[in-house]
N, C-alpha and C. Protein backbone atom coordinates (compact mmCIF):
# COMPACT_ATOMS: atom_id res chain seq x y z
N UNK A 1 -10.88 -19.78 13.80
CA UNK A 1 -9.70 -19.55 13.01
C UNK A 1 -10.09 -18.80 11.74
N UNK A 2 -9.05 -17.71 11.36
CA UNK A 2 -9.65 -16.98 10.36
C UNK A 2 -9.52 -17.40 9.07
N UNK A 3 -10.10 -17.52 8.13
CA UNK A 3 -9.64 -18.34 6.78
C UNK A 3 -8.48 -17.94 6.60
N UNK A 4 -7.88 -18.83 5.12
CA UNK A 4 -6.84 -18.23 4.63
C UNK A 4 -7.39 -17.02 3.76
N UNK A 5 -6.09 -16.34 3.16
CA UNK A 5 -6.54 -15.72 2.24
C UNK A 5 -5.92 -15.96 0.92
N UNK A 6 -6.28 -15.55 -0.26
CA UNK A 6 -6.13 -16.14 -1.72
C UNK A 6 -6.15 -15.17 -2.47
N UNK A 7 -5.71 -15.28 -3.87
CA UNK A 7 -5.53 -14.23 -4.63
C UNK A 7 -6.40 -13.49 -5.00
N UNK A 8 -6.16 -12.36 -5.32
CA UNK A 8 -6.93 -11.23 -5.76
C UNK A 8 -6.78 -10.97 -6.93
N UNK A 9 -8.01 -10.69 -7.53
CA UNK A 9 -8.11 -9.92 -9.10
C UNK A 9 -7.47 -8.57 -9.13
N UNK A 10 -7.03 -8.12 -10.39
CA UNK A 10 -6.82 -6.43 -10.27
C UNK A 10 -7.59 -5.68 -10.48
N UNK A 11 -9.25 -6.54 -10.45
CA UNK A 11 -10.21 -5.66 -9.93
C UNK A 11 -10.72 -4.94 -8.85
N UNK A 12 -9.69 -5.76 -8.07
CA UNK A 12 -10.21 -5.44 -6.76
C UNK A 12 -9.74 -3.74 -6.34
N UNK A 13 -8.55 -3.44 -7.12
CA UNK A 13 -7.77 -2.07 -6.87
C UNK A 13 -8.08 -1.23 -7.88
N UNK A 14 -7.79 0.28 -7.32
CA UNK A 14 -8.02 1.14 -7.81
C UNK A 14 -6.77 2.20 -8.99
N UNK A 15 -5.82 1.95 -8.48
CA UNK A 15 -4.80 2.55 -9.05
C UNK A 15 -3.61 1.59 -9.02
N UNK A 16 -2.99 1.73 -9.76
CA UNK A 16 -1.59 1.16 -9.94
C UNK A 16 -0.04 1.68 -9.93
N UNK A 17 0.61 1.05 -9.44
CA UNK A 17 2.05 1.77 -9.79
C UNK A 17 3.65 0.55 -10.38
N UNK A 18 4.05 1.20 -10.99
CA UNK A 18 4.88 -0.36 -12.09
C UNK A 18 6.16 0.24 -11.18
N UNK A 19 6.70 -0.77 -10.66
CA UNK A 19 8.32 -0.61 -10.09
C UNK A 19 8.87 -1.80 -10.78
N UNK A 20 10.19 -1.85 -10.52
CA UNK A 20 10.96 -3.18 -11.25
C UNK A 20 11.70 -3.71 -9.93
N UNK A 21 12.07 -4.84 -9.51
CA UNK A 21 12.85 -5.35 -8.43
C UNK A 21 14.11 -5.07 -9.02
N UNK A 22 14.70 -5.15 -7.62
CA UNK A 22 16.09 -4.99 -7.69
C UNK A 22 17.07 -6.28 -7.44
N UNK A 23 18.26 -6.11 -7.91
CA UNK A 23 18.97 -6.99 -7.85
C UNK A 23 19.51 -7.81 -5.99
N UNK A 24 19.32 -6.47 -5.20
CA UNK A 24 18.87 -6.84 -4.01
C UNK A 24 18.20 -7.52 -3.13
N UNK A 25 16.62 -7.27 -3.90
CA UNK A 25 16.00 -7.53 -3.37
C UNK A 25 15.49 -9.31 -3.22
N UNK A 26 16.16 -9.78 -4.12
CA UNK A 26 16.02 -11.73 -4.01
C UNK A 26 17.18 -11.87 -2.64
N UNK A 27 16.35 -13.07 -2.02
CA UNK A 27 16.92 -13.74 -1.27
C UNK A 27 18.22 -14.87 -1.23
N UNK A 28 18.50 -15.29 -0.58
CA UNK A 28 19.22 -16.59 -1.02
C UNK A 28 18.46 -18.14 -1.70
N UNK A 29 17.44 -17.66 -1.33
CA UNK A 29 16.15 -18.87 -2.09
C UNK A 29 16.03 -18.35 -2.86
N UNK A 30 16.76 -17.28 -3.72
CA UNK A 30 16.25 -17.04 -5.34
C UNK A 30 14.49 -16.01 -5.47
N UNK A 31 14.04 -15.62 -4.84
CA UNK A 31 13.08 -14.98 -4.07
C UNK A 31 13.02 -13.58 -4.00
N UNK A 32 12.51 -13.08 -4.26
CA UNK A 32 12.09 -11.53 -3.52
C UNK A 32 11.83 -11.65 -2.04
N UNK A 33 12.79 -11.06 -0.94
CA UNK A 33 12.41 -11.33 0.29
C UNK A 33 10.87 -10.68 1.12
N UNK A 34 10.71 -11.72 1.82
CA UNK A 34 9.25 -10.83 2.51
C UNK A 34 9.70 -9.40 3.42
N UNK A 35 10.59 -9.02 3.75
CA UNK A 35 10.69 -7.61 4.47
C UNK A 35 10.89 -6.85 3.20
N UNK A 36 11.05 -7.24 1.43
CA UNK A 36 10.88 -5.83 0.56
C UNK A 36 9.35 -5.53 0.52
N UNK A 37 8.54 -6.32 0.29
CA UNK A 37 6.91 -6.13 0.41
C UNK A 37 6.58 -4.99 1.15
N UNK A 38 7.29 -4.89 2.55
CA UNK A 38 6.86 -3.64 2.93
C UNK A 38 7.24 -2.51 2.81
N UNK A 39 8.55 -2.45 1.71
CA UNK A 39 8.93 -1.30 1.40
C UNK A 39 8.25 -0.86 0.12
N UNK A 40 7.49 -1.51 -0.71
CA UNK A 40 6.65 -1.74 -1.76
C UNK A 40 5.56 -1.25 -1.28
N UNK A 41 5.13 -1.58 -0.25
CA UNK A 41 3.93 -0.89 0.60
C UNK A 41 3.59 0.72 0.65
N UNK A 42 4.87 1.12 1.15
CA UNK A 42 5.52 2.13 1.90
C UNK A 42 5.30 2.70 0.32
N UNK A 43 6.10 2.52 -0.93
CA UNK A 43 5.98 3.25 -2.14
C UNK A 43 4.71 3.51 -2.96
N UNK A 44 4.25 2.51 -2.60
CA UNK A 44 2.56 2.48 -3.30
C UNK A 44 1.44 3.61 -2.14
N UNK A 45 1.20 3.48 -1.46
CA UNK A 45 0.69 4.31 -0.44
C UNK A 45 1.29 6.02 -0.30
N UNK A 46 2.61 5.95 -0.15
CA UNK A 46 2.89 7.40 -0.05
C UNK A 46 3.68 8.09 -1.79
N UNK A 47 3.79 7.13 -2.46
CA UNK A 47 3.76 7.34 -3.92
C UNK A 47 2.77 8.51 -4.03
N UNK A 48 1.39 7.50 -3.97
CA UNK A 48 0.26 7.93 -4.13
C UNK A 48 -0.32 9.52 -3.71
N UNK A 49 0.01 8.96 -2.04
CA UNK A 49 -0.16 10.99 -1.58
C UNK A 49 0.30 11.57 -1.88
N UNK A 50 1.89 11.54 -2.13
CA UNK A 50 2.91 12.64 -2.91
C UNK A 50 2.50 13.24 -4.11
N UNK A 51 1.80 12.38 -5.17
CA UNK A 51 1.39 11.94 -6.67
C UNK A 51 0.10 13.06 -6.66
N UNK A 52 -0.73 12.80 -5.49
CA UNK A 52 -1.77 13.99 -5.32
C UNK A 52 -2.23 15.03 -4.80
N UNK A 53 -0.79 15.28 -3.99
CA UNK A 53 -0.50 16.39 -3.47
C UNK A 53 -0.78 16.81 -1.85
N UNK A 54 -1.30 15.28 -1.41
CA UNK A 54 -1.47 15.47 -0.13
C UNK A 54 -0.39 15.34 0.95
N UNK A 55 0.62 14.86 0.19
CA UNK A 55 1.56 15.17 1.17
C UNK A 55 2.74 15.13 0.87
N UNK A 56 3.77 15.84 1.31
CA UNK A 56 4.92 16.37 1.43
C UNK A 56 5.72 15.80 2.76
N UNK A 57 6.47 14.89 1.94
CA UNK A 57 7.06 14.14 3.74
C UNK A 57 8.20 15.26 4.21
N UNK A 58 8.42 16.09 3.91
CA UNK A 58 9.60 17.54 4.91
C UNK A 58 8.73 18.42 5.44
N UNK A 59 7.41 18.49 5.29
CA UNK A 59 7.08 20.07 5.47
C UNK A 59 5.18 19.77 5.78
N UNK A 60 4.29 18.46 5.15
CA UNK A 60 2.98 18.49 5.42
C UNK A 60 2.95 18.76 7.12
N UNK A 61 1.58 19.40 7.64
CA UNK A 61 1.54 19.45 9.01
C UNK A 61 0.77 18.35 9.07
N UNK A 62 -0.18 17.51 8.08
CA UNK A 62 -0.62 16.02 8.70
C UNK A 62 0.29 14.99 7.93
N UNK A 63 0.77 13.92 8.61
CA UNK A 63 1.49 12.67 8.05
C UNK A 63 1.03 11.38 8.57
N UNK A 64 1.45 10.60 7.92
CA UNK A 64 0.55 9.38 8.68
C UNK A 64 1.77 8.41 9.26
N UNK A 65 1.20 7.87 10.25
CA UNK A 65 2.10 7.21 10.82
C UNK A 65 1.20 5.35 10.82
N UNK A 66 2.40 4.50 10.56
CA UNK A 66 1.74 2.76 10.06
C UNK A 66 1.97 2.15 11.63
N UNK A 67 0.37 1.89 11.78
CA UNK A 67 -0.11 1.53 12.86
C UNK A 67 0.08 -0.63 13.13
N UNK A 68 -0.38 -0.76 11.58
CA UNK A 68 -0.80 -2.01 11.16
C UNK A 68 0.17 -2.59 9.85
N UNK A 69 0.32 -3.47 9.79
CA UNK A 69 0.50 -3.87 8.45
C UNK A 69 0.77 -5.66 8.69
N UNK A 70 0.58 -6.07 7.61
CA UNK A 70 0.36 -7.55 7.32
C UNK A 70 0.48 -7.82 5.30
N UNK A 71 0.90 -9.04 5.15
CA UNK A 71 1.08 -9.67 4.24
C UNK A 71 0.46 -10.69 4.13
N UNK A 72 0.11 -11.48 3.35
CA UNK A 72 -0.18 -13.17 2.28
C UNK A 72 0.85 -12.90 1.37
N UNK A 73 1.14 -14.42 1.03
CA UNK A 73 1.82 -14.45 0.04
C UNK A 73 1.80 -15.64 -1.39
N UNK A 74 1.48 -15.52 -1.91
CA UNK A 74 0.79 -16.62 -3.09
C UNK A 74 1.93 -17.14 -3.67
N UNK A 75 2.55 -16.23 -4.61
CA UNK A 75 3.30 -16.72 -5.37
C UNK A 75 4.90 -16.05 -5.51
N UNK A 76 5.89 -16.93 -6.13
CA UNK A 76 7.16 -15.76 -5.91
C UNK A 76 7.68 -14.82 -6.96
N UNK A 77 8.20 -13.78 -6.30
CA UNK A 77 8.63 -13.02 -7.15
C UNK A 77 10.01 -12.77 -7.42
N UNK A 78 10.82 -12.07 -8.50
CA UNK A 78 12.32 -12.07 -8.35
C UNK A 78 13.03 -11.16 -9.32
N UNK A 79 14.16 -10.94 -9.08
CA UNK A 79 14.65 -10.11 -9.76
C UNK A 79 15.52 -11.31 -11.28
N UNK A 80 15.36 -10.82 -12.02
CA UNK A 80 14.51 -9.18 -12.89
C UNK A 80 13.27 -9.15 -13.34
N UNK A 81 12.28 -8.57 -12.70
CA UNK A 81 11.26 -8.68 -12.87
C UNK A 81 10.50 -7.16 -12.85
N UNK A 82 9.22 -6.80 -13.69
CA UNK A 82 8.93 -5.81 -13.25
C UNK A 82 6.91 -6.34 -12.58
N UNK A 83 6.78 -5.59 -11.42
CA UNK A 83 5.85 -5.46 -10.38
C UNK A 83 5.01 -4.83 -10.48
N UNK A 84 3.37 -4.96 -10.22
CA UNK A 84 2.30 -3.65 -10.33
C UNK A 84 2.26 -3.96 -8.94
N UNK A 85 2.22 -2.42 -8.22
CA UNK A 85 1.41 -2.52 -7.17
C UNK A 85 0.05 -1.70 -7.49
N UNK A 86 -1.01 -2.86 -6.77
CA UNK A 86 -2.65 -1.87 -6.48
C UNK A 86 -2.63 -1.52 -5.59
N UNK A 87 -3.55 -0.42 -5.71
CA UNK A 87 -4.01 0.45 -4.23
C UNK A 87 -5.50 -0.06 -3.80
N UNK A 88 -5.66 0.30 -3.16
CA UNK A 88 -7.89 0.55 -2.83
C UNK A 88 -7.59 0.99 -1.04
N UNK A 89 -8.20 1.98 -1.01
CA UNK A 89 -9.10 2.45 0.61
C UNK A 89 -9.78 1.42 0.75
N UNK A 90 -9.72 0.57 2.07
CA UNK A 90 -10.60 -0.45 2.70
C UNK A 90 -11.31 0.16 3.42
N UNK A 91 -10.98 0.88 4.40
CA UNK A 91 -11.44 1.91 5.06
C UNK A 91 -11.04 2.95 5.92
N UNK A 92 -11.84 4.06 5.38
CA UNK A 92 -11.59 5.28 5.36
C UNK A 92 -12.54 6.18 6.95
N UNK A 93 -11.81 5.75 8.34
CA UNK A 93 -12.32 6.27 9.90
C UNK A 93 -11.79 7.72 9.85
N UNK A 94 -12.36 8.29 10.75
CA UNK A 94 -12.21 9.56 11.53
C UNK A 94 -10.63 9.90 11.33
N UNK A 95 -10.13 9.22 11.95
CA UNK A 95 -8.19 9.60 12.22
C UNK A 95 -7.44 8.85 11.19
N UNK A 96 -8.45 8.06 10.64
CA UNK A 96 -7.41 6.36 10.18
C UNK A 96 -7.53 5.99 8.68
N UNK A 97 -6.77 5.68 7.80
CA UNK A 97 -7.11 4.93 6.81
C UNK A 97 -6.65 3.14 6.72
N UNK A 98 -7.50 2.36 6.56
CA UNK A 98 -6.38 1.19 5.71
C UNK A 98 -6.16 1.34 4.38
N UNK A 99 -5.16 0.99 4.31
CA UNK A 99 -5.03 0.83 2.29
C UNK A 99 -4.81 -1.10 2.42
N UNK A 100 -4.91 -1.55 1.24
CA UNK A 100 -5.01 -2.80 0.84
C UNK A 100 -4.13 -2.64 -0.27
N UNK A 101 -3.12 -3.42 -0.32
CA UNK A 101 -1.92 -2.93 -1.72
C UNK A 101 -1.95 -4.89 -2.42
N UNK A 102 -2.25 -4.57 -3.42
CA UNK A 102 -2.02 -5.73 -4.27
C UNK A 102 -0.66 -6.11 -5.03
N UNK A 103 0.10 -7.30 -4.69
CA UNK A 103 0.94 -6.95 -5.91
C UNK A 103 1.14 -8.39 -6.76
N UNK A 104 1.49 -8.11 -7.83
CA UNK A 104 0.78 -8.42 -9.07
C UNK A 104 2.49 -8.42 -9.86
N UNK A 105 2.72 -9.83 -10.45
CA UNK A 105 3.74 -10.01 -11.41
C UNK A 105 3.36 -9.08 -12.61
N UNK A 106 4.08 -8.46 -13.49
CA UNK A 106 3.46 -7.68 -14.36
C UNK A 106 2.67 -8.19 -15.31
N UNK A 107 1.36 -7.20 -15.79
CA UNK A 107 0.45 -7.50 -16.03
C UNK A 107 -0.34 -9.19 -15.76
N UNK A 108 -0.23 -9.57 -15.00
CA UNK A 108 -0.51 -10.71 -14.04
C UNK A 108 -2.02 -10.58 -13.47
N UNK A 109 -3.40 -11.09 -13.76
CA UNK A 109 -4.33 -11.03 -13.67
C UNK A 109 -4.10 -11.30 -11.51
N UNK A 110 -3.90 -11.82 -11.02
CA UNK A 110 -4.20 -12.25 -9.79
C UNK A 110 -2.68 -11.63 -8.78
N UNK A 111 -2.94 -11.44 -7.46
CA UNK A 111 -1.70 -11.32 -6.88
C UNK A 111 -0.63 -12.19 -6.84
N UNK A 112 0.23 -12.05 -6.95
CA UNK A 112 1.37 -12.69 -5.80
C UNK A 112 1.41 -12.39 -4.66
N UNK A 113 1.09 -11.59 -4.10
CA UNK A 113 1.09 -11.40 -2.46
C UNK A 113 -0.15 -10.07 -2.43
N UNK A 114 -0.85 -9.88 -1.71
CA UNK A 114 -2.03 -9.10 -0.98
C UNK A 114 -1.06 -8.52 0.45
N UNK A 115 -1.24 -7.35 0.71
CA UNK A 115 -1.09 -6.72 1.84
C UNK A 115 -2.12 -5.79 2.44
N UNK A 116 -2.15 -5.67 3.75
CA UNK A 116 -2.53 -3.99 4.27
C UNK A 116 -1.61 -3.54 5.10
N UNK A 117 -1.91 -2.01 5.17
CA UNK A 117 -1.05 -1.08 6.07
C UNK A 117 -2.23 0.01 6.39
N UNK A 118 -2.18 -0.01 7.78
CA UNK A 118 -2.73 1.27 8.48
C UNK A 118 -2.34 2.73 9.10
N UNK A 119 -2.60 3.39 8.18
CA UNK A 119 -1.96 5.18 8.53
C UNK A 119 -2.76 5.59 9.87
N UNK A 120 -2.75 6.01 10.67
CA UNK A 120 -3.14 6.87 11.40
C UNK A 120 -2.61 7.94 11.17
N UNK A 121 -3.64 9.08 11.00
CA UNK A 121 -3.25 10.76 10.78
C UNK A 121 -2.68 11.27 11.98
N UNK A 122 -1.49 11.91 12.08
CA UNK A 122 -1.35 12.75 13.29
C UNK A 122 -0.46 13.70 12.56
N UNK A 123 -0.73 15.39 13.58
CA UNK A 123 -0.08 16.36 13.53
C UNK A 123 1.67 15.74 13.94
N UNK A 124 2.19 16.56 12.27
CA UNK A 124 3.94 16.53 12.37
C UNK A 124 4.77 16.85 13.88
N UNK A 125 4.03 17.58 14.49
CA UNK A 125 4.86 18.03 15.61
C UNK A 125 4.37 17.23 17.10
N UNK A 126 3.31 17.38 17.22
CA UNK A 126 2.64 17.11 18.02
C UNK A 126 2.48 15.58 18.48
N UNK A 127 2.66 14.74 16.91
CA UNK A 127 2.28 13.51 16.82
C UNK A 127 1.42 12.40 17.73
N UNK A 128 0.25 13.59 17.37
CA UNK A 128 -0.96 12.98 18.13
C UNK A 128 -2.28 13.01 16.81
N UNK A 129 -3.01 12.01 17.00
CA UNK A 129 -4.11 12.13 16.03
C UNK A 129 -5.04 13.33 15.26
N UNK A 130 -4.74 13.55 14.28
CA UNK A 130 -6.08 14.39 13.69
C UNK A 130 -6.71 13.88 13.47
N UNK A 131 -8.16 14.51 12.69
CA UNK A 131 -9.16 14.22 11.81
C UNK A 131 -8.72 14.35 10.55
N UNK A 132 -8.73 13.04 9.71
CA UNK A 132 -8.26 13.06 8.25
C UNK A 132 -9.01 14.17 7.60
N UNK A 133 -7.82 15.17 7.00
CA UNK A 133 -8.24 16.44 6.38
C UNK A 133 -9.39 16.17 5.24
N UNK A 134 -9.62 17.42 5.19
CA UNK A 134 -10.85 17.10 4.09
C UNK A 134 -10.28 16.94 2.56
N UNK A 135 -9.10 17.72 2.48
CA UNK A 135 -8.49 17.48 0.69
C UNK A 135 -8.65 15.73 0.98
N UNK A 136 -7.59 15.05 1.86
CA UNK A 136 -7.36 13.59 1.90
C UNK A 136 -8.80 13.14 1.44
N UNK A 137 -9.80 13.36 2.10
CA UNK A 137 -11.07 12.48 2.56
C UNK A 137 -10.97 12.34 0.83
N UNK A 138 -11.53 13.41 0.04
CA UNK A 138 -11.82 13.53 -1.22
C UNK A 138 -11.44 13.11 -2.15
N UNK A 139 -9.54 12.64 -1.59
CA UNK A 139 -8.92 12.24 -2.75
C UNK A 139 -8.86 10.96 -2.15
N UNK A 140 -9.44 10.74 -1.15
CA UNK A 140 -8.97 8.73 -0.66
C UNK A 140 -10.11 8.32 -1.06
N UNK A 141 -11.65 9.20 -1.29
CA UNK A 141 -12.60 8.40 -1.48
C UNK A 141 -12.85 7.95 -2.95
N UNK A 142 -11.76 8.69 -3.64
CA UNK A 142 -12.31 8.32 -5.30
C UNK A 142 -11.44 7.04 -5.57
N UNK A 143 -10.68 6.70 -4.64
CA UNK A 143 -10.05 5.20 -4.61
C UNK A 143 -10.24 3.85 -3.30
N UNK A 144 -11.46 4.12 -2.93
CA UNK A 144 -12.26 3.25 -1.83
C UNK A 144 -12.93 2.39 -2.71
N UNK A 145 -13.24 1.04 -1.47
CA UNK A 145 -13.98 0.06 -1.89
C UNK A 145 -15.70 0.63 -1.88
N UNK A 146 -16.15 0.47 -2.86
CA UNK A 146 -17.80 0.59 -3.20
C UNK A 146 -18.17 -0.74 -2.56
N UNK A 147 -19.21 -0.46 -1.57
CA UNK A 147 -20.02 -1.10 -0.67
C UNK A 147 -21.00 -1.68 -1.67
């Protein structure tokens, strides 16, 4: 059985991004629901490529498509509140990245919830696997985990 998992420092990430919840997004338990996490996912990750120019969701010829994704969840979150999400490359394969997204009550030393999501690269049209371009490689490796 695989351990649990437990909070994370915001050492563990590399970049950050501050969103605020929405009035939506609490549950009827007063809660931030677990299906917004992955739209938080979705903003922190392709935030990011947009942010560095690797991609253009109308027009890039590589895009990534989410193979994987998973949550923990520590503590709750709610509206009105404002959110850090972290980033970090877990790892960075041939076709594939994981990202690991932290998120973090604001300025909040530890998570409230830990996620990953897995891109697989594939050609826009074709939507079959590439080899993660070389701009990507360069700009995913200056936000990877150091071994």
């Amino acid at each position: 059985m695989k351990p649990r998992a437990t909070p994370r420092p915001r050492s563990d990430f590399r970049v950050f991004r501050r969103i605020s919840t929405r009035w939506a997004d609490n549950d009827v338990y007063g809660h931030v629901n677990n299906v917004t996490y992955y739209g938080w996912f979705d903003t922190a990750v392709n935030g990011f490529l947009v942010e560095k120019g690797l991609l253009d969701p109308g027009t890039s010829d590589a895009i990534g498509l989410v193979v994987e994704t998973g949550c923990s969840y520590f503590a709750p979150l709610s509206f009105p509140e404002d959110v850090d999400l972290g980033l970090v490359v877990a790892n960075l394969g041939r076709t594939s990245v994981r990202y690991e997204i932290g998120v973090f009550a604001a300025n909040a030393g530890e998570t409230a919830a830990t996620g990953h999501f897995v891109h697989v690269l594939v050609d826009r049209i074709a939507r079959r696997p590439i080899a993660v371009p070389d701009n990507w490689q360069a700009v995913l490796e200056t936000i990877a985990l150091r071994g």
